[in-house]
Every structure is written in C-alpha cells, then in structure tokens.
N, C-alpha and C. Protein backbone atom coordinates (compact mmCIF):
# COMPACT_ATOMS: atom_id res chain seq x y z
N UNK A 1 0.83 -1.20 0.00
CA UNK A 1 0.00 0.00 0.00
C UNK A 1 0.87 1.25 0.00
N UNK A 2 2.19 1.32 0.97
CA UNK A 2 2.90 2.32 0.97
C UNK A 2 3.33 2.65 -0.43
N UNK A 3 4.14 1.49 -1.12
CA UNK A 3 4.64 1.58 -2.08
C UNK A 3 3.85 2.29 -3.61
N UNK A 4 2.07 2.10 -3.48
CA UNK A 4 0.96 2.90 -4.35
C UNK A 4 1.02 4.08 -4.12
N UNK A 5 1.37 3.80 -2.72
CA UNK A 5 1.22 6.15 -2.69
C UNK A 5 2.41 6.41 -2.75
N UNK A 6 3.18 6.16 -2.51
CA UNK A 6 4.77 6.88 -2.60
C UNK A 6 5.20 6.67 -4.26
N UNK A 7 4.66 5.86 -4.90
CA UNK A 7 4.71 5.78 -6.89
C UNK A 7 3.73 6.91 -7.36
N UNK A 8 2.50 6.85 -6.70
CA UNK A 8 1.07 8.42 -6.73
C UNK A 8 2.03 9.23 -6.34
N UNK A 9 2.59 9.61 -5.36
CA UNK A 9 3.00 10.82 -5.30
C UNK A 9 4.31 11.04 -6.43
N UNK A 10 5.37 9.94 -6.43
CA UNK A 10 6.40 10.29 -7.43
C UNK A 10 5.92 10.55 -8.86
N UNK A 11 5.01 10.32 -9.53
CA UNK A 11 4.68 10.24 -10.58
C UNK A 11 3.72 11.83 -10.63
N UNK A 12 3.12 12.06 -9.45
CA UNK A 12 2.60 13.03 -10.21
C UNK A 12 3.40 14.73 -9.75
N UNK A 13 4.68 14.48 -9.45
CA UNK A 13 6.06 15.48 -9.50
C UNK A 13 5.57 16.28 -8.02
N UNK A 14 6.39 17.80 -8.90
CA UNK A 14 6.44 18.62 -7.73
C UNK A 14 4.96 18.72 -6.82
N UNK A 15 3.56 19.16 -8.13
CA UNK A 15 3.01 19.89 -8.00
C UNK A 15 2.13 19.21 -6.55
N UNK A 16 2.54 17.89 -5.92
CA UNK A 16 1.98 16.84 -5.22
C UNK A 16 2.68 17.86 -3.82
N UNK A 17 3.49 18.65 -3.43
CA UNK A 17 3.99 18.77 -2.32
C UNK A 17 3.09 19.98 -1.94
N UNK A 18 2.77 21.32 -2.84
CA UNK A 18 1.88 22.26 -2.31
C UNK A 18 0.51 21.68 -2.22
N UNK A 19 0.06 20.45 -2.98
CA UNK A 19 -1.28 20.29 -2.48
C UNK A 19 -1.16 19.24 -0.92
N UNK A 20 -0.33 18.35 -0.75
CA UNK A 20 -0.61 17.92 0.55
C UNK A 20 -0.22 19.21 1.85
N UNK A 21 1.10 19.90 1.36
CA UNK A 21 0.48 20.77 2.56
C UNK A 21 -0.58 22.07 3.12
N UNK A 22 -1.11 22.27 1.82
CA UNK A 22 -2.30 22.99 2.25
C UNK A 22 -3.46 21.83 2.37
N UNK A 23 -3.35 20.60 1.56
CA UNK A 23 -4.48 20.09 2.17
C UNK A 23 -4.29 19.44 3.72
N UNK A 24 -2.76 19.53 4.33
CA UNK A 24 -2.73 19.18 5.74
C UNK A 24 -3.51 19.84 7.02
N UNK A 25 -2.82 21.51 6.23
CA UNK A 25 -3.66 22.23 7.11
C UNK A 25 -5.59 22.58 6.72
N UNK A 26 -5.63 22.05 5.69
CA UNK A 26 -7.41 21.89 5.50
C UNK A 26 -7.91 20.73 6.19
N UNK A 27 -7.46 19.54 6.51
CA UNK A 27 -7.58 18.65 7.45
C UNK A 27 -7.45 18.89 8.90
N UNK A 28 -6.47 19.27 9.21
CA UNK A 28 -6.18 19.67 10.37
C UNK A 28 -6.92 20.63 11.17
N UNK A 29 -7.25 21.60 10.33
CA UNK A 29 -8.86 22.73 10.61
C UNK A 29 -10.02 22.33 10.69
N UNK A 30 -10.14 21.19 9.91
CA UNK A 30 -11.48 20.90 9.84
C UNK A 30 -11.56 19.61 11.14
N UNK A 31 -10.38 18.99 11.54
CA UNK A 31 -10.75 17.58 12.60
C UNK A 31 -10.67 19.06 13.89
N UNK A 32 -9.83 20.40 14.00
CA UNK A 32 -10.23 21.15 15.04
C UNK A 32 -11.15 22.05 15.04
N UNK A 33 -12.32 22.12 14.07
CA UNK A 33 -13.51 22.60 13.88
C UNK A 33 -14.58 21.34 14.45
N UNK A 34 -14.41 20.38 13.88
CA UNK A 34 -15.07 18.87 14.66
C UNK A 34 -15.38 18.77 16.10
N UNK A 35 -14.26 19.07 16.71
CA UNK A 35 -13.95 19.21 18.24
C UNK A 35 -14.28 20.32 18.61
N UNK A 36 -14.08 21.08 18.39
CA UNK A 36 -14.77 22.44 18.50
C UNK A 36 -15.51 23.70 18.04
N UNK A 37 -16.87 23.32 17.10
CA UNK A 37 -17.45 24.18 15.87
C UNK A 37 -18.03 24.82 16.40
N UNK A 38 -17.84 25.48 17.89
CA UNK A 38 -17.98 27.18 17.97
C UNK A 38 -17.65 28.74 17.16
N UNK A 39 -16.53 28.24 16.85
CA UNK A 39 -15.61 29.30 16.09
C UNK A 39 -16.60 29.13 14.49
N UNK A 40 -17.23 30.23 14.08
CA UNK A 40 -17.51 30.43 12.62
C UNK A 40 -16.94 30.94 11.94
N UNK A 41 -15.67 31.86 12.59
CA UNK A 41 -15.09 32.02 11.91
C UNK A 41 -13.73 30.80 11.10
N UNK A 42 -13.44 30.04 11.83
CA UNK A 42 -12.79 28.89 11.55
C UNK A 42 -13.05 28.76 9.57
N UNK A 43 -14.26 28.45 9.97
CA UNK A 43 -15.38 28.14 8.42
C UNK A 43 -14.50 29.23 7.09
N UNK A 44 -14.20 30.38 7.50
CA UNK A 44 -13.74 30.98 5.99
C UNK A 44 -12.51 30.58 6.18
N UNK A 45 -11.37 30.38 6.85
CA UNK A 45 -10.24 29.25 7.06
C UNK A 45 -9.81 28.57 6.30
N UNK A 46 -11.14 27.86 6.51
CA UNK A 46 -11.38 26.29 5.55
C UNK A 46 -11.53 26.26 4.30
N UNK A 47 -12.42 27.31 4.43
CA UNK A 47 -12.59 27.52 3.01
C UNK A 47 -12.05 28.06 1.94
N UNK A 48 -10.84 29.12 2.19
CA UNK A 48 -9.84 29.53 2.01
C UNK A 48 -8.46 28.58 1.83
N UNK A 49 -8.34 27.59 2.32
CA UNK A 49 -7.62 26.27 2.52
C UNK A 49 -7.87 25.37 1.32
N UNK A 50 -9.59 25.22 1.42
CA UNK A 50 -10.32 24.04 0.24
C UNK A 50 -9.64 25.35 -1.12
N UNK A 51 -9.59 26.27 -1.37
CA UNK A 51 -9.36 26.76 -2.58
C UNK A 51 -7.75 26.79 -2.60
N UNK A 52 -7.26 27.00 -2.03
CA UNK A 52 -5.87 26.51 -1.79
C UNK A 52 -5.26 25.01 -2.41
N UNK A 53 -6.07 24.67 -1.58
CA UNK A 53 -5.81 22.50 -2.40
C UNK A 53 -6.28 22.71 -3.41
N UNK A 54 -7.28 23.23 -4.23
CA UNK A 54 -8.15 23.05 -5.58
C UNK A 54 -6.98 23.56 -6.30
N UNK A 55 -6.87 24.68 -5.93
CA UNK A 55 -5.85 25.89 -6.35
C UNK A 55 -4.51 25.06 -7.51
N UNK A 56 -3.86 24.64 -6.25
CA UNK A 56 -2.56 23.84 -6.29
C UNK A 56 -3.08 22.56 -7.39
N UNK A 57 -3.91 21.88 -6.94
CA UNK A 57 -3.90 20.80 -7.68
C UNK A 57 -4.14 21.02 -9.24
N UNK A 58 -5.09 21.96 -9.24
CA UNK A 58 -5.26 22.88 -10.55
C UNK A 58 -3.71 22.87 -11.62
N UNK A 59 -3.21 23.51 -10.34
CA UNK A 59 -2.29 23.63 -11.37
C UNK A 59 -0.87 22.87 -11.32
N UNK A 60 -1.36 22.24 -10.62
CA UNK A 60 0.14 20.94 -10.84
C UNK A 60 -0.23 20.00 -11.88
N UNK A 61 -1.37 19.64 -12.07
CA UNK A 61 -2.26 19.13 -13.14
C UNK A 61 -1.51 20.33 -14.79
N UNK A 62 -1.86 21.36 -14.59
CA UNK A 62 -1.76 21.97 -15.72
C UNK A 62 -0.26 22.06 -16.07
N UNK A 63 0.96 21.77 -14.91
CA UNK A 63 2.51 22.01 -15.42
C UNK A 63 2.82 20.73 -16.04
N UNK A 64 2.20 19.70 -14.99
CA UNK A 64 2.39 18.35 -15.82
C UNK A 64 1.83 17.89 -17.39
N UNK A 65 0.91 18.42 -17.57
CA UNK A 65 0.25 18.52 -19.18
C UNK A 65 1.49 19.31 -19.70
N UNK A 66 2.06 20.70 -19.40
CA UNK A 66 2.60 21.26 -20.09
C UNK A 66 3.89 20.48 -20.70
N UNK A 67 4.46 20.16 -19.63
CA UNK A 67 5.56 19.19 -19.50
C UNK A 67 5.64 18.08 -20.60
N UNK A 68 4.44 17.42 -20.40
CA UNK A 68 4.04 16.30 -21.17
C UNK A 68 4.54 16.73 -22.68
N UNK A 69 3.59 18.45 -23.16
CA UNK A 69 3.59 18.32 -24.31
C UNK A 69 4.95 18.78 -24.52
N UNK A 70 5.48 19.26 -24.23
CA UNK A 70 7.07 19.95 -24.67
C UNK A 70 8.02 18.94 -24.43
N UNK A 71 7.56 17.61 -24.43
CA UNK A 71 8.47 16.15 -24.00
C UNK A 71 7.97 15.69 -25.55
N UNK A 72 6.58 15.73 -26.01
CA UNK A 72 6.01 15.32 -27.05
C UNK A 72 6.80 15.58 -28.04
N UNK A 73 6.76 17.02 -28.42
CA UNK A 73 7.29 17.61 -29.20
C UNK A 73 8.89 17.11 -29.57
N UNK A 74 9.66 16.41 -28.52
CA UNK A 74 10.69 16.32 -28.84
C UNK A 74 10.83 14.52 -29.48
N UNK A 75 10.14 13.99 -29.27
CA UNK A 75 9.72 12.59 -29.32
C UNK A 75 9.72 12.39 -30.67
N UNK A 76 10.74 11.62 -31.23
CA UNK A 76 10.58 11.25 -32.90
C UNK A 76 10.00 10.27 -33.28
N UNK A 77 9.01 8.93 -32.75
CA UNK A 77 8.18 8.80 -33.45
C UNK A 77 6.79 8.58 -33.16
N UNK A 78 5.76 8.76 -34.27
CA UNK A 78 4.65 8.83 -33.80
C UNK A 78 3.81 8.01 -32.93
N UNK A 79 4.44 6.60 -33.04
CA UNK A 79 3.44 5.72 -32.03
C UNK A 79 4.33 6.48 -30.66
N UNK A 80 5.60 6.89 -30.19
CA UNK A 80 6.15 7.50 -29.30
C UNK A 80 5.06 8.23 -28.68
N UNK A 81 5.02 9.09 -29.51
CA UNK A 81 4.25 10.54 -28.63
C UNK A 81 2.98 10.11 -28.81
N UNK A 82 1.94 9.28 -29.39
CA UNK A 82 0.98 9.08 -28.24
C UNK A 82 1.07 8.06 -27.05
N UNK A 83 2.05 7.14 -26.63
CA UNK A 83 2.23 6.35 -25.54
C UNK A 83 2.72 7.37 -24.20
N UNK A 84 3.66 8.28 -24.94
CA UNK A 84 3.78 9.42 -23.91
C UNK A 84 2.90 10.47 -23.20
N UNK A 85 2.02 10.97 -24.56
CA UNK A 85 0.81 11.50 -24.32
C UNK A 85 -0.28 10.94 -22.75
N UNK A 86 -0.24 9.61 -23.12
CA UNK A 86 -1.00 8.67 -22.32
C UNK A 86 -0.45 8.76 -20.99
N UNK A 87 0.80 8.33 -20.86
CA UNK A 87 1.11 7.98 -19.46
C UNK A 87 1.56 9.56 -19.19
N UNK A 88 1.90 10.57 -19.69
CA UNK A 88 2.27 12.31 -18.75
C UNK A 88 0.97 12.78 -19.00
N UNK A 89 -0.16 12.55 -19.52
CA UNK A 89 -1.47 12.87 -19.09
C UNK A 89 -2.40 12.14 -17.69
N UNK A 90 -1.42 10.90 -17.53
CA UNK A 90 -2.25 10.01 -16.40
C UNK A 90 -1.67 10.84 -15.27
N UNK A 91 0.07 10.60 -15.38
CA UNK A 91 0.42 11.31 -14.73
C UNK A 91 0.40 12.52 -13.60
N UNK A 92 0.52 13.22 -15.04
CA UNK A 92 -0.12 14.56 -14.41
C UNK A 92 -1.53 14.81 -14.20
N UNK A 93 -2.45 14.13 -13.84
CA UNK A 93 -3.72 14.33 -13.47
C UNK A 93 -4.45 13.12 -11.65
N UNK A 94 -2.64 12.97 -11.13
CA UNK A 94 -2.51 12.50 -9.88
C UNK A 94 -2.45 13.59 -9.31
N UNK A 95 -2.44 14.84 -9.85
CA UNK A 95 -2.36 16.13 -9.27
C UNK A 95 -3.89 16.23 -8.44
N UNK A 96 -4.39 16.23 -9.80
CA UNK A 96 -6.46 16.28 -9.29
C UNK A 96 -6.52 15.57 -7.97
N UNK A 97 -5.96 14.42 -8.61
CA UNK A 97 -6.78 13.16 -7.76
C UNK A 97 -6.33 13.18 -6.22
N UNK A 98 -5.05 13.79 -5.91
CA UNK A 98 -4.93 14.44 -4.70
C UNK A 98 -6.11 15.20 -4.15
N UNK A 99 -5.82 16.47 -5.03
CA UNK A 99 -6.67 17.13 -4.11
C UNK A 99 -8.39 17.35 -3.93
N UNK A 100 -8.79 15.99 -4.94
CA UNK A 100 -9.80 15.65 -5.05
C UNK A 100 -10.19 14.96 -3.72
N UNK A 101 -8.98 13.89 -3.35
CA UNK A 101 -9.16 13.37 -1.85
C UNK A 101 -9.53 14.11 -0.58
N UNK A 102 -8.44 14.79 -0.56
CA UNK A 102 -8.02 16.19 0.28
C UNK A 102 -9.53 16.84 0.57
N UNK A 103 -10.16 17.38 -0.28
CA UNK A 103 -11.07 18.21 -0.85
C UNK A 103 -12.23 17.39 0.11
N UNK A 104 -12.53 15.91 -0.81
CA UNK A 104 -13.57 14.89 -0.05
C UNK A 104 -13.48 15.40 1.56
N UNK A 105 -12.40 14.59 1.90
CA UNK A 105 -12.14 14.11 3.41
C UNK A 105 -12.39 15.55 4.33
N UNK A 106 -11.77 16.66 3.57
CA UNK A 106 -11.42 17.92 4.53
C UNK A 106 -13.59 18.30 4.54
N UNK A 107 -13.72 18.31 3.27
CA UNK A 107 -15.51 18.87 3.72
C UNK A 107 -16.13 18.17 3.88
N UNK A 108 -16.06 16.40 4.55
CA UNK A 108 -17.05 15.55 4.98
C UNK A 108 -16.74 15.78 6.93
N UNK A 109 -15.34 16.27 7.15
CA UNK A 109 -15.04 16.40 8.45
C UNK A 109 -15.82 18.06 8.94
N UNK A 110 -15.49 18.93 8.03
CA UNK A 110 -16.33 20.32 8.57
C UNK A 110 -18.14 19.91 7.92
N UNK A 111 -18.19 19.18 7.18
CA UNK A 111 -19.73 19.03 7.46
C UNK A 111 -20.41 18.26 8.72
N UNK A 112 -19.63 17.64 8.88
CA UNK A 112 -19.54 16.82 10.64
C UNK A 112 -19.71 18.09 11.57
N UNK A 113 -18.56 18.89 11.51
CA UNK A 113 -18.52 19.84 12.39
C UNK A 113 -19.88 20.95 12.86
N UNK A 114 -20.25 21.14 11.53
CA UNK A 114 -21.42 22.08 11.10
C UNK A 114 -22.95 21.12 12.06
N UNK A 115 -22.62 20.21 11.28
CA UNK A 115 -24.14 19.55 11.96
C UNK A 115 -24.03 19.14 13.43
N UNK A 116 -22.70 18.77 13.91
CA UNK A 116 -22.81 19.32 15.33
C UNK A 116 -22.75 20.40 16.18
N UNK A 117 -22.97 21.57 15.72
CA UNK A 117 -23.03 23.21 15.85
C UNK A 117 -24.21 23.43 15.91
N UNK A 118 -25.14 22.89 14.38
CA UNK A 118 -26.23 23.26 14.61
C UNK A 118 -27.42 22.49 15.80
N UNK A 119 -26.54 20.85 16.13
CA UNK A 119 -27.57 20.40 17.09
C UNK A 119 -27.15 20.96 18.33
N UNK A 120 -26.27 21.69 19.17
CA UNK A 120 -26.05 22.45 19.99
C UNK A 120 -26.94 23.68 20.08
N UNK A 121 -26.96 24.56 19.01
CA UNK A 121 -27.38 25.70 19.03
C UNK A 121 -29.18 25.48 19.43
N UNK A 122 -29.27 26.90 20.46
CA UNK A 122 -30.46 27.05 21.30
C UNK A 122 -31.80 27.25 20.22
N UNK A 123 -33.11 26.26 20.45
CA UNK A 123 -34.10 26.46 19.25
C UNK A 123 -34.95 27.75 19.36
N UNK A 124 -35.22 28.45 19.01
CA UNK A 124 -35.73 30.25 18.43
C UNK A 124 -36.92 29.36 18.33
C-alpha cells in the first residue's frame, strides 16, 4: 500500500507537495472545527484552505500537461508521442486526484462539524 502512494505521489512530480500541505492544514482545521465548531469564523479558514488544495492541484495538473507536451514535441516517433501522451497525461492528473481526496475528506469532516453546531445551538 505504501509503495501505491509513494509511486502516486512520485509520478505526479512537484506539484503533489503544495497540495498535501495545504491540504494538511485543510484537514487539520477541519478535525479542530469537529472538536470544536464554535468558532464560525474557523469556516472561511477552511474555506480559504479548500481553494488553496483546488488551487494547487489545478495547477500541478496543468505544469504536468505542459511538461508532457514539450516532452512530445521532442519525441521522434509517432506511435512514441501518443504512448507518452497517455502515461504524462495520467500522470499529471494524480495532481487532481490528490486534491480531489483532500477536498472529499477535509468537507465531509467540517460538514460533521457544522451539523454538530447546529444540534447544539439554542431552538428560536
């Protein structure tokens, strides 16, 4: 199992290091929003964080495409550059799939948080 994510992360390059650590601290906000979803302000945080991971993954996704094609371009023959095409498009779209995780996990934990806020709060 180690060895799937540590090949996920090598394969999909740099752009894999700014999305786990903003999605650390989007995790990390949201399991101390869980424990304690008094703070509303916490909430723009998070949310500021979730665009952060989108952010990043966005565009580690888009250097790796770039990459891909300026590797293409140099590639002399044609069955070449679409086998390359294939695997620096899979590649680079471990970017997403990060922070697609990230993204999941961080707003199923502040939706946790939220719905235990609102069963606290006094009924009007």
């Amino acid at each position: 199992m180690l060895d799937g994510f540590k090949t996920f992360i090598i394969e999909g390059g740099f752009g894999m290091f700014p999305t786990m650590i903003f999605g650390g601290f989007l995790v990390a906000g949201a399991v101390l929003y869980l424990i304690r979803p008094e703070r509303t302000a916490v909430l723009w945080v998070l949310l500021c964080f979730a665009a952060l991971v989108l952010g990043s993954g966005v565009l580690g996704t888009t250097m790796g495409l770039i990459n891909t094609l300026h590797y293409i371009a140099k590639a002399p023959a044609t069955e070449d550059r679409v086998l390359i095409l294939g695997v620096g498009t899979a590649e680079s779209l471990n970017n997403m799939v990060l922070a697609f995780i990230i993204l999941v996990k961080g707003t199923l934990l502040t939706t946790v948080g939220v719905v235990r806020r609102s069963m606290r709060a006094p009924a009007a």
